[in-house]
Protein backbone atom coordinates (compact mmCIF):
# COMPACT_ATOMS: atom_id res chain seq x y z
CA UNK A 1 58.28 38.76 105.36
CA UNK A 2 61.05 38.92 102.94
CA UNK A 3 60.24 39.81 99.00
CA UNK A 4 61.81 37.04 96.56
CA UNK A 5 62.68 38.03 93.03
CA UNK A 6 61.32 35.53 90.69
CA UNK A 7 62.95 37.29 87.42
CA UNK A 8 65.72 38.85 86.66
CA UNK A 9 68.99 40.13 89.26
CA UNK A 10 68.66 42.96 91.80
CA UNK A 11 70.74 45.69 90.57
CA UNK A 12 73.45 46.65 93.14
CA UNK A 13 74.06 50.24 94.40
CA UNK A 14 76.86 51.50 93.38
CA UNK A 15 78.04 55.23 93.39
CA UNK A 16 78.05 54.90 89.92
CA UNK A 17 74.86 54.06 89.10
CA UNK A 18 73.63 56.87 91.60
CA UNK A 19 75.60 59.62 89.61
CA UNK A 20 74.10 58.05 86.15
CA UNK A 21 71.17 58.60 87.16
CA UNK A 22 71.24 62.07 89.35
CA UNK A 23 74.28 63.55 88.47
CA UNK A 24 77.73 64.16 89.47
CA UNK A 25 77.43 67.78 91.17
CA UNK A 26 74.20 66.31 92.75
CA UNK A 27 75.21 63.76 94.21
CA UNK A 28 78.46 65.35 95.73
CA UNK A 29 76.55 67.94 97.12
CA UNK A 30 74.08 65.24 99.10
CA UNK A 31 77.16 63.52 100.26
CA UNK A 32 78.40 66.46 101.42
CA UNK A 33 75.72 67.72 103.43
CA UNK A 34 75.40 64.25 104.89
CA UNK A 35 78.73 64.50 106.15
CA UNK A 36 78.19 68.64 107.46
CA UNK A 37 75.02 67.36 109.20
CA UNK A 38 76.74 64.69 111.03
CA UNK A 39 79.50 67.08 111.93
CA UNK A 40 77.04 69.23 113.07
CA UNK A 41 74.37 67.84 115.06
CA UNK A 42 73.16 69.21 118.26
CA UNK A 43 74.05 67.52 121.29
CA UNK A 44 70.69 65.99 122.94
CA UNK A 45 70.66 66.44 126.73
CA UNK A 46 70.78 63.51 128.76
CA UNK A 47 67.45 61.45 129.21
CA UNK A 48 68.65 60.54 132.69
CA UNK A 49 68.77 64.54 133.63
CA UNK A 50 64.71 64.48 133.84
CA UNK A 51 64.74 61.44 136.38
CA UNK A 52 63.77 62.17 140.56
CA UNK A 53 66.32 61.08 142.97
CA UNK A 54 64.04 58.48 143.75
CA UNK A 55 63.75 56.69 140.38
CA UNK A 56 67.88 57.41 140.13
CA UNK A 57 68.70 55.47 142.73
CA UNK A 58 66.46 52.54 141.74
CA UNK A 59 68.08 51.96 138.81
CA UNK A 60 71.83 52.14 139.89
CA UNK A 61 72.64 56.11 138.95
CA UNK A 62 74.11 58.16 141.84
CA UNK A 63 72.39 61.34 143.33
CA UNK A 64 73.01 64.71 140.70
CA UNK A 65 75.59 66.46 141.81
CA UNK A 66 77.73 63.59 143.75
CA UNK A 67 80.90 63.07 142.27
CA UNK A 68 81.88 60.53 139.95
CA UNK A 69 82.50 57.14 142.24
CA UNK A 70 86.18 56.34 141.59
CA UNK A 71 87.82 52.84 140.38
CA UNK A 72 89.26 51.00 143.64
CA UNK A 73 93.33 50.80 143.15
CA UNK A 74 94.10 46.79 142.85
CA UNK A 75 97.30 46.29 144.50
CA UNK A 76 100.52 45.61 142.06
CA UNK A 77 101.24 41.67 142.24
CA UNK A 78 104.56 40.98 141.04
């Protein structure tokens, strides 16, 4: 369900307004953090690690510990 306005304009974000109203050293410190945490995030294992062999193979994954299948050569046509 989408809210209509029936007075008045929305007022747009802007980095302006956001440093009006909060501050210049505040907000660069948020923005910074926001980009540290993104640099920074731990690595989540892989879902498909917890799977059985069974359940791998059903859906198309190859047994753990197989190597990687490799990409058939096509042959050069001139």
């Amino acid at each position: 369900m989408e809210k209509t306005l029936t007075q008045g304009r929305a007022m747009p974000h802007t980095i302006h307004l956001a440093i009006t109203e909060h501050g210049a050293w505040r907000v660069l410190a948020v923005a910074a953090m926001t980009l540290l945490r993104t640099v920074f995030a731990p690595v989540e294992a892989d879902p498909t690690e917890r799977l059985s062999e069974h359940l791998r193979r059903d859906i198309g994954l190859p047994p753990r510990g197989s190597p990687l299948p490799e990409a058939p050569m096509l042959p050069v046509r001139w």
